[in-house]
Protein backbone atom coordinates (compact mmCIF):
# COMPACT_ATOMS: atom_id res chain seq x y z
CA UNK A 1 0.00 0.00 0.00
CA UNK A 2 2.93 2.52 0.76
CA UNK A 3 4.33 1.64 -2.19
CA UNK A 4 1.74 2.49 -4.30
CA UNK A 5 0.85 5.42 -2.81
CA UNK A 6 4.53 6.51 -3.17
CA UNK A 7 4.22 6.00 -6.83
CA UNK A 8 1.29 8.11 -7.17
CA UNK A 9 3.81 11.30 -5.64
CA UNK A 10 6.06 11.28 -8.67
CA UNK A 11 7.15 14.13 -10.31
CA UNK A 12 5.42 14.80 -13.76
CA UNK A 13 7.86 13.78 -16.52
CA UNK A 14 6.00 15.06 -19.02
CA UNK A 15 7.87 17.54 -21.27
CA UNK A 16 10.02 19.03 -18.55
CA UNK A 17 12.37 21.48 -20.34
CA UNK A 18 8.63 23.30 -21.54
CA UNK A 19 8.00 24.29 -17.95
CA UNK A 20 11.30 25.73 -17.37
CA UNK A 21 11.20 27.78 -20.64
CA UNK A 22 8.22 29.16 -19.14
CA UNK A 23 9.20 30.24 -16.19
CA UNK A 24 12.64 31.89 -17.93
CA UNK A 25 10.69 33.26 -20.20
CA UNK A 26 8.32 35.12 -17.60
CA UNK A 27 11.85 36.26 -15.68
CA UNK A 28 12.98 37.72 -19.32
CA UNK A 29 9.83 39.29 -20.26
CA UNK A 30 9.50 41.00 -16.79
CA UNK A 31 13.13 42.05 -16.73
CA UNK A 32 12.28 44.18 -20.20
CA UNK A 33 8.96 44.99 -18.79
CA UNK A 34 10.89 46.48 -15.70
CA UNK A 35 13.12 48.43 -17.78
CA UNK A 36 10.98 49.70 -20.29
CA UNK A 37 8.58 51.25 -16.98
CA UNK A 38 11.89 53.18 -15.40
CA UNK A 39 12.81 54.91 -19.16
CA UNK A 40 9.70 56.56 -18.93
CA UNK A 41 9.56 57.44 -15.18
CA UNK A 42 10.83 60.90 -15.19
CA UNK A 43 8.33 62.16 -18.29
CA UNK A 44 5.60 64.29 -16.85
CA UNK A 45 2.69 62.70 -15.11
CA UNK A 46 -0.03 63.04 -17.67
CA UNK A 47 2.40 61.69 -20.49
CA UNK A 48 4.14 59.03 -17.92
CA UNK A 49 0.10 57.37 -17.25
CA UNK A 50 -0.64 55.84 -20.52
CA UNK A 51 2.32 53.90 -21.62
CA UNK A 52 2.89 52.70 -17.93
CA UNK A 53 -0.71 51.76 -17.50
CA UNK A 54 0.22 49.28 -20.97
CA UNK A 55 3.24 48.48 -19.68
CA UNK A 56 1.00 47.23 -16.22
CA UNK A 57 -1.48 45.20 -18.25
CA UNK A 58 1.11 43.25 -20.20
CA UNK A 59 2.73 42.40 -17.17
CA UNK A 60 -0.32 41.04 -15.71
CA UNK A 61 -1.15 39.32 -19.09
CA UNK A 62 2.43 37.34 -19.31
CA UNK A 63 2.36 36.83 -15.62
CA UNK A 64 -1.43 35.07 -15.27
CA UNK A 65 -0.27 33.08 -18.83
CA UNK A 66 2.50 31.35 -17.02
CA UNK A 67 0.84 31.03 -13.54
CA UNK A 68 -2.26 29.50 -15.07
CA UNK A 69 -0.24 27.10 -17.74
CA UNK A 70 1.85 26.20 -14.74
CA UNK A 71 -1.54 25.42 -12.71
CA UNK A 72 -3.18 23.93 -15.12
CA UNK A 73 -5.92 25.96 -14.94
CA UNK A 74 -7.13 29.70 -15.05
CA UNK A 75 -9.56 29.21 -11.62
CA UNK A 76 -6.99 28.75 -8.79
CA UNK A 77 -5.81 30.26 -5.78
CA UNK A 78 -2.42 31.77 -7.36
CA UNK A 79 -4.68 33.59 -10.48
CA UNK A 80 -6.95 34.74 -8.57
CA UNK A 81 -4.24 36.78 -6.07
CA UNK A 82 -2.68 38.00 -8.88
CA UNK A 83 -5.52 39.40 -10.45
CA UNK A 84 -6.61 41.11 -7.32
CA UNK A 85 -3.53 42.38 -6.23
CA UNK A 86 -3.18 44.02 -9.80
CA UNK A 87 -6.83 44.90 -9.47
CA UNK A 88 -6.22 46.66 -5.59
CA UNK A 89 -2.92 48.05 -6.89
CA UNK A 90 -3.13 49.05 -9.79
CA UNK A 91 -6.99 49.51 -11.32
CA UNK A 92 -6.75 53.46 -10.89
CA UNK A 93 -3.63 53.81 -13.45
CA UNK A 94 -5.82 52.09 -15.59
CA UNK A 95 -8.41 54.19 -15.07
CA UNK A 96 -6.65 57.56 -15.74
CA UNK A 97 -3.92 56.08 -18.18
CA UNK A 98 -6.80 55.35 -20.69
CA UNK A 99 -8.38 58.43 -19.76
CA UNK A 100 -11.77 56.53 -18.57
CA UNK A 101 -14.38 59.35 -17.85
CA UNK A 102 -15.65 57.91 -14.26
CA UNK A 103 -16.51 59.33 -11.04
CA UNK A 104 -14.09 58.22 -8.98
CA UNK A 105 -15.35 57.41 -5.01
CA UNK A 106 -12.26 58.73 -4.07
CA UNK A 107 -9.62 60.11 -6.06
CA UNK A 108 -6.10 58.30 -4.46
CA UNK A 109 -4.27 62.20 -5.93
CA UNK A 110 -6.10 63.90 -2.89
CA UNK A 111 -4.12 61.85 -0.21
CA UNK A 112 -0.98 60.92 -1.66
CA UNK A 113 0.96 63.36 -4.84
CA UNK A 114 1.68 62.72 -8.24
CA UNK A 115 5.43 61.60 -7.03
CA UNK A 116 4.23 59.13 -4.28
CA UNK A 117 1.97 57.49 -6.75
CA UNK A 118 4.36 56.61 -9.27
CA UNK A 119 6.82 55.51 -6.46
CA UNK A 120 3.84 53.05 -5.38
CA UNK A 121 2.98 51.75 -9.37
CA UNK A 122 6.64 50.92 -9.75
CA UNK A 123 6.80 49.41 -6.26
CA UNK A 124 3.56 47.23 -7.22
CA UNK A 125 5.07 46.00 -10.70
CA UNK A 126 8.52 45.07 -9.00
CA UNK A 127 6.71 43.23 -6.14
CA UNK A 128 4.49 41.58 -8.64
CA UNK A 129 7.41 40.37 -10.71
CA UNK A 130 8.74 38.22 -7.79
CA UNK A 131 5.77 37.64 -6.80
CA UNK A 132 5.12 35.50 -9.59
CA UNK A 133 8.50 33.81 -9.79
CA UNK A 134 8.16 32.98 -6.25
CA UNK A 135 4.73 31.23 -7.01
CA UNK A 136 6.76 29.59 -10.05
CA UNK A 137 9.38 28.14 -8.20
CA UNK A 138 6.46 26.54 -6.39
CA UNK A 139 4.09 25.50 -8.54
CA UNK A 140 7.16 24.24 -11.10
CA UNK A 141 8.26 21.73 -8.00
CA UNK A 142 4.36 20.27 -8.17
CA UNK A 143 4.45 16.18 -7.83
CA UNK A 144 1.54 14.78 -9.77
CA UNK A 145 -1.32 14.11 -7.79
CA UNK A 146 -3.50 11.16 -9.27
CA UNK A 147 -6.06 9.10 -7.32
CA UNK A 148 -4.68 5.91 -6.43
CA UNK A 149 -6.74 2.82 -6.60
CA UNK A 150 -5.47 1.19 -3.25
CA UNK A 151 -7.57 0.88 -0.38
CA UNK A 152 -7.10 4.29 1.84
CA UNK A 153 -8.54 5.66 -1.56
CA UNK A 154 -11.24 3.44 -2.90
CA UNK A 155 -15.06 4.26 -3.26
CA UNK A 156 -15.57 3.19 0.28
CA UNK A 157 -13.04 6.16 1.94
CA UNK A 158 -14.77 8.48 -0.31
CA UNK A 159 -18.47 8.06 1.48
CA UNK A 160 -16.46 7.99 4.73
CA UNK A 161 -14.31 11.09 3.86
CA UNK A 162 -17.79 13.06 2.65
CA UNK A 163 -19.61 11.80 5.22
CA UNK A 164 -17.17 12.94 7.67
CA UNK A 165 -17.30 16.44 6.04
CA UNK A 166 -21.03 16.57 6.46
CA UNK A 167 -20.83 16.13 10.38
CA UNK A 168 -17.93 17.86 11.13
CA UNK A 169 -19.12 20.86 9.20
CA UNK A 170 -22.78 20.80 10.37
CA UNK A 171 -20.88 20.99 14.38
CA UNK A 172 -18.66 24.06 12.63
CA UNK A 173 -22.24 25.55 11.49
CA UNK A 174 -23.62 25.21 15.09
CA UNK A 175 -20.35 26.64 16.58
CA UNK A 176 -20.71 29.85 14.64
CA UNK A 177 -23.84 30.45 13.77
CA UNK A 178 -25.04 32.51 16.75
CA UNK A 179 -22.02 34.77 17.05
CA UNK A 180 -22.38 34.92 13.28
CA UNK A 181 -26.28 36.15 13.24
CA UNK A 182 -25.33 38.58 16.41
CA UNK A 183 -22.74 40.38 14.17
CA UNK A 184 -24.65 40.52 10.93
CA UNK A 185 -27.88 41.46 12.13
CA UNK A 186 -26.30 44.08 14.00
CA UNK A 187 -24.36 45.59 10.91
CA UNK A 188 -28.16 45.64 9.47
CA UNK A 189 -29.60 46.87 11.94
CA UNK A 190 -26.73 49.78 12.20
CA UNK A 191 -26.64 50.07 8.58
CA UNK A 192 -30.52 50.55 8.11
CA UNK A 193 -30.71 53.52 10.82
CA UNK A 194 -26.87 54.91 10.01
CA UNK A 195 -24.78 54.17 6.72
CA UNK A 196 -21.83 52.22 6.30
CA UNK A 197 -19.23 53.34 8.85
CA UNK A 198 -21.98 52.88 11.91
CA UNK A 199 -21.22 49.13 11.18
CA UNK A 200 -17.69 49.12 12.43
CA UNK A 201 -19.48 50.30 15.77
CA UNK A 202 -20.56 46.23 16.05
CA UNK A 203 -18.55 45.87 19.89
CA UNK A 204 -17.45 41.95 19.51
CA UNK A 205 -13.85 40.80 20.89
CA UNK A 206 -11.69 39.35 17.50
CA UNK A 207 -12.44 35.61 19.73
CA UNK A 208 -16.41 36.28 18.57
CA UNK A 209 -15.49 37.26 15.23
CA UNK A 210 -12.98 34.21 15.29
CA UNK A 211 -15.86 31.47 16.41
CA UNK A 212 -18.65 32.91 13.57
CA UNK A 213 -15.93 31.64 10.85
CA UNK A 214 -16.53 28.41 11.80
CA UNK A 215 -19.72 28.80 10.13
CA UNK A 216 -18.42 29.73 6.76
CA UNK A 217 -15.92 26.89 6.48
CA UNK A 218 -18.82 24.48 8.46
CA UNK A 219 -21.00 24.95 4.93
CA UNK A 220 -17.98 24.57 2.55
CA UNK A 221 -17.53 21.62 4.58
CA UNK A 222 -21.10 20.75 3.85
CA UNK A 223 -21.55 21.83 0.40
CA UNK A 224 -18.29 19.07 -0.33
CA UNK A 225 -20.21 16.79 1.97
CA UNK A 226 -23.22 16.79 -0.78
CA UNK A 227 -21.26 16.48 -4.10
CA UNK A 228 -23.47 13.37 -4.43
CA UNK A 229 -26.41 15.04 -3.95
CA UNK A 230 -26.42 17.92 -6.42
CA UNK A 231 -29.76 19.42 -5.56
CA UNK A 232 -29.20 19.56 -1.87
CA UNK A 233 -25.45 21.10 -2.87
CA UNK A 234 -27.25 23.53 -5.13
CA UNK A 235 -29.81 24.26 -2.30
CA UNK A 236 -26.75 25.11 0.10
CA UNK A 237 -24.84 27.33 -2.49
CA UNK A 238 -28.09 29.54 -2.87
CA UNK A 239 -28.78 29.47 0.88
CA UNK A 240 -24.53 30.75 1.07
CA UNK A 241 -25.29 33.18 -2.12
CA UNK A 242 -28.21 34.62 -0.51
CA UNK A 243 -27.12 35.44 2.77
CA UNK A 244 -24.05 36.89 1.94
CA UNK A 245 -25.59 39.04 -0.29
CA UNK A 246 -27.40 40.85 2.31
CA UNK A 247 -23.73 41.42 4.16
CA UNK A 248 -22.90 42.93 1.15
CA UNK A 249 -25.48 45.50 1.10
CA UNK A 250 -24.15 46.67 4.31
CA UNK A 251 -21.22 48.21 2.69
CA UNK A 252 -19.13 45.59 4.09
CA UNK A 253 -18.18 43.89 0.79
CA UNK A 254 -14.22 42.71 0.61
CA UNK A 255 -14.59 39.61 2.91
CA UNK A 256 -17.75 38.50 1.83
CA UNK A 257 -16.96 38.55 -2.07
CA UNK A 258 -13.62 36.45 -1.63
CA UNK A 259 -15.84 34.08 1.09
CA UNK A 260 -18.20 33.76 -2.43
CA UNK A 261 -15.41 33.21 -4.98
CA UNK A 262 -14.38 30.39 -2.44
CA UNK A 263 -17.77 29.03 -2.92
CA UNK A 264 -17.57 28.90 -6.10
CA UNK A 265 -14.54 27.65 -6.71
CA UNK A 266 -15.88 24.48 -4.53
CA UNK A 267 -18.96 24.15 -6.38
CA UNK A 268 -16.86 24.26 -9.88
CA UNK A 269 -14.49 21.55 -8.78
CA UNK A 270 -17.19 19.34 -6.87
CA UNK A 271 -20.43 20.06 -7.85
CA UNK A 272 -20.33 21.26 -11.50
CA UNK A 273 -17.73 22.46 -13.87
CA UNK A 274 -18.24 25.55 -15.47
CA UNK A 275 -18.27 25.25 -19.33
CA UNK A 276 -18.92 27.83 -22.09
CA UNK A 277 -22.38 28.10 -21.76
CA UNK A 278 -22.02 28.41 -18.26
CA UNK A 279 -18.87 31.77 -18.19
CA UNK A 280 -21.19 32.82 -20.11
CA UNK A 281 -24.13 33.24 -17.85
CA UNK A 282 -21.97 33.52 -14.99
CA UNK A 283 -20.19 36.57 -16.82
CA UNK A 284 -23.91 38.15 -17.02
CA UNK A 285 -24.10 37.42 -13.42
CA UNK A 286 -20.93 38.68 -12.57
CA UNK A 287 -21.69 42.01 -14.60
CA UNK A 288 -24.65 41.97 -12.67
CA UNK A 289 -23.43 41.88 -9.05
CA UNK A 290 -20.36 44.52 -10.01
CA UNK A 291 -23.09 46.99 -10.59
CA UNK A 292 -24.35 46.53 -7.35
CA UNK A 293 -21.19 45.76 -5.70
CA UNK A 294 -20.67 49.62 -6.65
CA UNK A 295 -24.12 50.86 -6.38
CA UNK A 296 -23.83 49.54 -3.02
CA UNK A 297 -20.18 51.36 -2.49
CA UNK A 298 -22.26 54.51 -3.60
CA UNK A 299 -25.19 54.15 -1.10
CA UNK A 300 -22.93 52.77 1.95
CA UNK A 301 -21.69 56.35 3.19
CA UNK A 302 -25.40 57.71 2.59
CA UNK A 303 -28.52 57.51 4.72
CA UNK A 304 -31.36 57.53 2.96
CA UNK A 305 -35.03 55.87 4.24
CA UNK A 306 -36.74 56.68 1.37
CA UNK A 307 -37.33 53.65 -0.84
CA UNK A 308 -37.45 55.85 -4.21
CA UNK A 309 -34.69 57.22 -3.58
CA UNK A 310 -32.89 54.12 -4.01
CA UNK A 311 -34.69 52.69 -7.02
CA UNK A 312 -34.10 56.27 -8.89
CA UNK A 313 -30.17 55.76 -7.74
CA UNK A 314 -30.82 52.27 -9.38
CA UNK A 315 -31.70 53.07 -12.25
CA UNK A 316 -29.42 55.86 -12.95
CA UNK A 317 -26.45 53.52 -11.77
CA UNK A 318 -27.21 51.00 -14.13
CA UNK A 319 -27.32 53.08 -17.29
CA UNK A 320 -23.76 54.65 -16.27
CA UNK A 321 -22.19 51.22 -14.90
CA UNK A 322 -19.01 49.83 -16.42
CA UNK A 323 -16.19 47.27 -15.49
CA UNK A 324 -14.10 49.99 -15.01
CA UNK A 325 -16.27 51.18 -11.65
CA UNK A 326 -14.69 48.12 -10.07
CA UNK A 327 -11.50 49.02 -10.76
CA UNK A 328 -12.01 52.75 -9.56
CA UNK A 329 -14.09 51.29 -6.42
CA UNK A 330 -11.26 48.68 -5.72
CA UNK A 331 -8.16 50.87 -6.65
CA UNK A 332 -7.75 52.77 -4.01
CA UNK A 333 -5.73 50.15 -2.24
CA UNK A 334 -2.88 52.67 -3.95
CA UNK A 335 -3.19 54.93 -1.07
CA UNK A 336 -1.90 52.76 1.87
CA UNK A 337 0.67 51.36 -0.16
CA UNK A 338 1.58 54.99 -1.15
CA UNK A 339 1.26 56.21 3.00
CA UNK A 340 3.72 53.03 3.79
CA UNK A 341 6.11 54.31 0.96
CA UNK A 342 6.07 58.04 2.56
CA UNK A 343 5.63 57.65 6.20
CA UNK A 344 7.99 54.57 7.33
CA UNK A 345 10.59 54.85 8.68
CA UNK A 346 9.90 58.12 9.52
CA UNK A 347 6.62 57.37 11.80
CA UNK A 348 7.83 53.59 12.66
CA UNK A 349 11.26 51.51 12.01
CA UNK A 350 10.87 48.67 9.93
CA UNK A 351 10.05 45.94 11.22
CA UNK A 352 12.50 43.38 9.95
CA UNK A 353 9.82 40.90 9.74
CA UNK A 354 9.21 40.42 13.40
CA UNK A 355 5.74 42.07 12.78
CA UNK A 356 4.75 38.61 10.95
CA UNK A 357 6.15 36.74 13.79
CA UNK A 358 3.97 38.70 16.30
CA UNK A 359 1.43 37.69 14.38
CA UNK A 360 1.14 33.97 15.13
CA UNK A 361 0.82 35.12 18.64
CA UNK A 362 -2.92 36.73 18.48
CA UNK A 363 -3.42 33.08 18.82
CA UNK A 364 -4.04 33.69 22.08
CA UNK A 365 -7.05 35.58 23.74
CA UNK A 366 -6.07 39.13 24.44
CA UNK A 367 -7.41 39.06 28.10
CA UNK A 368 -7.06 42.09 29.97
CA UNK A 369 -5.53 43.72 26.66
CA UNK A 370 -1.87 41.74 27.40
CA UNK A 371 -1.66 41.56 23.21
CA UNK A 372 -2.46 45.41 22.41
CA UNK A 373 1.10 46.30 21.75
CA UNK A 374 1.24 43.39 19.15
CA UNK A 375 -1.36 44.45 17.63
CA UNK A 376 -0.39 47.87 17.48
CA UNK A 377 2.81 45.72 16.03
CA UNK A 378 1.03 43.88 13.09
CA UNK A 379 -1.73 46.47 11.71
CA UNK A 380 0.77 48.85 10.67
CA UNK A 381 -1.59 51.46 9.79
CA UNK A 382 -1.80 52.01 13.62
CA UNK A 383 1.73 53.40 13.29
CA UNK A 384 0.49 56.15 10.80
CA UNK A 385 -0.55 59.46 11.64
CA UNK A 386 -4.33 59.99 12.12
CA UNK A 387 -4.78 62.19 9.10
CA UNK A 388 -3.44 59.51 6.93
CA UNK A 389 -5.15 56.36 8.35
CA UNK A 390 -8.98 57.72 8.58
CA UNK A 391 -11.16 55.49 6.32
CA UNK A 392 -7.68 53.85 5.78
CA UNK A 393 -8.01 49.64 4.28
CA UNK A 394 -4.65 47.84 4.54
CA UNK A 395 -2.63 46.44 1.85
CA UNK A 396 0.00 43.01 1.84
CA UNK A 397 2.42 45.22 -0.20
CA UNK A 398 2.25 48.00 2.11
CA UNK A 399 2.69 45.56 5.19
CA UNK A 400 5.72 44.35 3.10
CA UNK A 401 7.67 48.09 2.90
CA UNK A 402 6.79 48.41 6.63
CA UNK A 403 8.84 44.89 7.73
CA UNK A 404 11.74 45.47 5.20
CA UNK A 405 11.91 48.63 3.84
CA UNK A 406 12.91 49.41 -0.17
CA UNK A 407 14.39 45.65 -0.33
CA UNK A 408 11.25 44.18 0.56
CA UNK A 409 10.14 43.63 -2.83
CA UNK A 410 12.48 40.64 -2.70
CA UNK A 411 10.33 39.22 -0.30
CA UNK A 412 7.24 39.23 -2.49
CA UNK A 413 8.68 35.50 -3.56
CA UNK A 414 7.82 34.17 0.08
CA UNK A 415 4.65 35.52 -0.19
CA UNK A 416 4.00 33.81 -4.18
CA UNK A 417 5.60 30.43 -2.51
CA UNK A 418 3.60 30.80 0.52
CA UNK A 419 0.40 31.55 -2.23
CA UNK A 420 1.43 28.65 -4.77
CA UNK A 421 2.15 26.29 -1.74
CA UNK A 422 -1.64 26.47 -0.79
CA UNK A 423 -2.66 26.34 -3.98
CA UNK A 424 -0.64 22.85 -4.52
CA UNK A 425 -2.42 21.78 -1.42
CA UNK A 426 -5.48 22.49 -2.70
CA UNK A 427 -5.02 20.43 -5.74
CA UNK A 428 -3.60 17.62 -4.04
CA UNK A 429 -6.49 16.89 -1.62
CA UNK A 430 -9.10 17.13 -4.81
CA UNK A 431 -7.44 15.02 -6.23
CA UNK A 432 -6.76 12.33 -3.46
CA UNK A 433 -10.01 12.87 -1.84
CA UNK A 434 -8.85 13.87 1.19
CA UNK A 435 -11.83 16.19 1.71
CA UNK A 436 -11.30 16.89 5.46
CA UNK A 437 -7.65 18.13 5.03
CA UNK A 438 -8.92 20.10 2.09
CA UNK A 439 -11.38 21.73 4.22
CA UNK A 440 -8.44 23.06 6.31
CA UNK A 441 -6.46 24.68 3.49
CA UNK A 442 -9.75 26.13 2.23
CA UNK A 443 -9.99 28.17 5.85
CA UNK A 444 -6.94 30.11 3.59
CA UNK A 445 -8.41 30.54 0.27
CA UNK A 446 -10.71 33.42 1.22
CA UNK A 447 -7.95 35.48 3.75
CA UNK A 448 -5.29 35.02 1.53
CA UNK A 449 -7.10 37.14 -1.20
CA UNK A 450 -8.67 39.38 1.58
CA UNK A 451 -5.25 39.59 2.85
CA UNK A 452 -4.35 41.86 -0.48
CA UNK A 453 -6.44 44.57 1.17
CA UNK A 454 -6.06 44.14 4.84
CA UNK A 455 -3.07 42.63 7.22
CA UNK A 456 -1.28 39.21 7.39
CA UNK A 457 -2.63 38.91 11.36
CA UNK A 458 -6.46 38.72 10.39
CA UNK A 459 -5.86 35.24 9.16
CA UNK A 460 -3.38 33.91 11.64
CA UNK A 461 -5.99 33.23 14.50
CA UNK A 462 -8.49 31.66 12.66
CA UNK A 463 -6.72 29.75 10.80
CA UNK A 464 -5.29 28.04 14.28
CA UNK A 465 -8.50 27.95 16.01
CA UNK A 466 -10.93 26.30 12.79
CA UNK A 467 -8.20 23.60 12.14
CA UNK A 468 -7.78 22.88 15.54
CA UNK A 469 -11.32 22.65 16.03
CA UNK A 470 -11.42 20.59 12.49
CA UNK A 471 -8.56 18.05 13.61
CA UNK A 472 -10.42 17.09 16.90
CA UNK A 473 -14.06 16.58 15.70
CA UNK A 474 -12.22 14.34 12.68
CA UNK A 475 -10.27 12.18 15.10
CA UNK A 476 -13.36 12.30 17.49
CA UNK A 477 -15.69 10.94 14.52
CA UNK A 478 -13.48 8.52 13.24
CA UNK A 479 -13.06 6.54 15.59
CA UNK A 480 -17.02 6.96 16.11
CA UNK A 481 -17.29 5.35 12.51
CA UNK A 482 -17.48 1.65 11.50
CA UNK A 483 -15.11 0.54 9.60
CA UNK A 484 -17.13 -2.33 7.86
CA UNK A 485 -19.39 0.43 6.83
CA UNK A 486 -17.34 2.62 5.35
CA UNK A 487 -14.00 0.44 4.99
CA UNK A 488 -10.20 1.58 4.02
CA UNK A 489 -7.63 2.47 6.82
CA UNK A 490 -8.27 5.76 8.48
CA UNK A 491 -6.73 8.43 6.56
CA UNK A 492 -4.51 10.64 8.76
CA UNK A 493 -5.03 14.59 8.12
């Protein structure tokens, strides 16, 4: 049984030298791409937008061409953070490079100058370019993951592993779900007699916040749990859809739109793949809920109780609404990366990476406020002045400068390892049906692409806590479960 399970973590043979002049290629083309952006850096800011703004989008082209033929496919972890972190970073010079006649919710040139915006465009393209070599080196390294036909992996372990993932992620559900319903319907309720800001005023400790994630990845846990039953999994997604759409309308949209890309990325690989017919349709969806992901960015600083008010917003939105509002509501990311640039060391030394470090140690209840000064530590916009941080999101790259300073764009290939290393993960327990370890790597999927906006320490905790919480229910069950029922040794997560 070893033996054939050791056979099955080969590396793939297949036309090695292709993958390598991939990946030498990328290094090549972003070397020239590199260049090419500082020849034009001193022309004059109108002239400089355009042709850096080109230079941006072929970067991102060449860089998602090699991630995804590496991969294997376009919907994956490591695509998905690059397209986001481009999308964060770098939408507005897009936006004003074209010349795209938009109203902008907040023009990035009123907190940061012309100078410190360029500084933070080249910053973004240099970190992106290791970035995606560090996610190459990675994914290059992948072992081929097929699904042996020995006993830990036959039909059998497959009920047991999905029925496994039902229970444990109905308990998850019934951990979270009150703290979960206390926070939302509090945001609501603040949101409905306030606007969007009233629904930071939600007073939970982070160890509330921490227990209603078990919720989130208790249904992904349950949605992988029904891949036999597609009508009960479809039931489920629309139950997930439906509720997180009405988070959404509460202004607070960045964690619930990754938690839904999550879901769907679970549903494509388990439930149903997505073919032409259906990008399609889910393009016209997605067109769809970009409107009134920015309709609701629009309304979320407003009060308004009057119902036409809001369907004459409506309507005028939707006539005006483009792709390019996402980019202009998303962009602004810019700004902290451009404050981090500017303000550190001057406001804070760097950090020298000890700020990731203190991370892993929110792990631990903050009673009596013993871990304030590590939090101060890891959300590094604390550091900034209070002009500069009001209404201020976070940003990985930004968190980067502030641990190492102008080298730290070298360390953009952790974070594309760390990214790519996930990713593999991923893959590997799809493939090996090893749905209860997946579940635990999936707890990642939705911080890591929240973490392009906000801080490395919002993930740290609950990752700890859900897979500790995941690890004893499975050992706890397993040994609950027949063997002649479900048979095949007990897989180890």
């Amino acid at each position: 049984m070893k033996e054939a399970i050791k056979n099955n973590f080969i590396y793939s043979k297949k036309n090695p030298y292709i993958n390598i002049v991939l990946i030498l290629s990328n290094v090549i083309l972003n070397t020239v791409m590199l260049f090419l952006a500082v020849s034009i850096k001193y022309m004059t800011f109108e002239h400089w937008l355009f042709p850096f703004a080109v230079l941006s989008l072929i970067q991102l082209c060449m860089n998602l061409i090699t991630v995804s033929k590496l991969e294997k496919s376009f919907f994956s972890l490591t695509t998905l953070f690059l397209i986001f972190s481009y999308i964060t970073h770098l939408g507005i010079v897009v936006i004003f490079g074209f010349g795209i006649d938009i109203e902008l919710p907040w023009n990035p040139l009123l907190s940061i100058t012309e100078d410190t915006f360029k500084e933070a465009c080249y910053f973004t393209v240099l970190c992106h370019s290791f970035l995606t070599f560090g996610m190459c080196i990675v994914l290059y390294r992948r072992k081929t993951y097929n699904s042996p036909k020995c006993e830990v992996n036959s039909s059998k372990e497959q009920h047991r592993q999905l029925y496994l993932s039902r229970i444990i992620g109905s308990i998850l559900i019934l951990i979270g779900i009150l703290p979960m319903l206390y926070i939302d319907i509090s945001r609501v309720i603040l949101y409905v007699n306030g606007n969007y800001l009233d629904t930071y005023k939600v007073g939970v400790s982070g160890f509330v916040v921490t227990m209603s994630r078990f919720t989130e990845i208790g249904a992904i846990m349950l949605l992988i749990g029904n891949r036999e039953n597609k009508k009960r999994a479809y039931l489920i997604l629309l139950i997930i859809v439906m509720y997180q759409a009405m988070i959404i309308f509460t202004g607070n949209r960045g964690r619930p739109i990754m938690y839904l890309i999550t879901i769907f990325f679970v549903y494509s690989k388990f439930i149903k793949k997505i073919g032409l017919k259906q990008f399609i349709s889910t393009s016209i969806i997605g067109y769809i809920l970009g409107y009134l992901l920015t309709f609701i960015g629009q309304l979320r600083m407003l009060s308004i109780n009057d119902i036409g008010t809001y369907v004459e917003l409506f309507k005028k939105g939707f006539t005006e609404f483009s792709i390019f509002k996402l980019l202009a509501e998303f962009g602004t990311t810019i700004i902290t990366l451009g404050h981090s640039l500017v303000l550190f060391p001057t406001v804070s030394p760097f950090q020298l990476g000890t700020n990731y470090l203190a991370s892993l140690l929110t792990v631990f209840p903050n009673i009596g406020g013993i871990l304030d000064p590590l939090i101060d530590k890891t959300i590094y916009v604390y550091n900034m002045p209070s002009y500069a941080r009001q209404f201020l999101g976070g940003s990985y790259l930004g968190e980067l400068y502030y641990s190492f300073g102008k080298y730290s764009f070298i360390f953009a290939i952790l974070i594309g390892m760390l990214v790519a290393f996930i990713s593999n993960k991923i893959k590997k327990h799809i493939t090996q049906h090893h749905y209860v370890a997946l579940a635990i790597y999936l707890v990642l999927f939705p911080d890591l692409l929240w973490w392009i906006r906000g801080y490395f320490v919002d993930m740290v905790r609950e990752f700890v806590w859900i897979s500790v919480a995941i690890l004893i229910l499975y050992n706890y069950f397993s040994r609950k479960i027949n063997k002649r029922d479900f048979g095949g040794e007990k897989q180890s997560v």
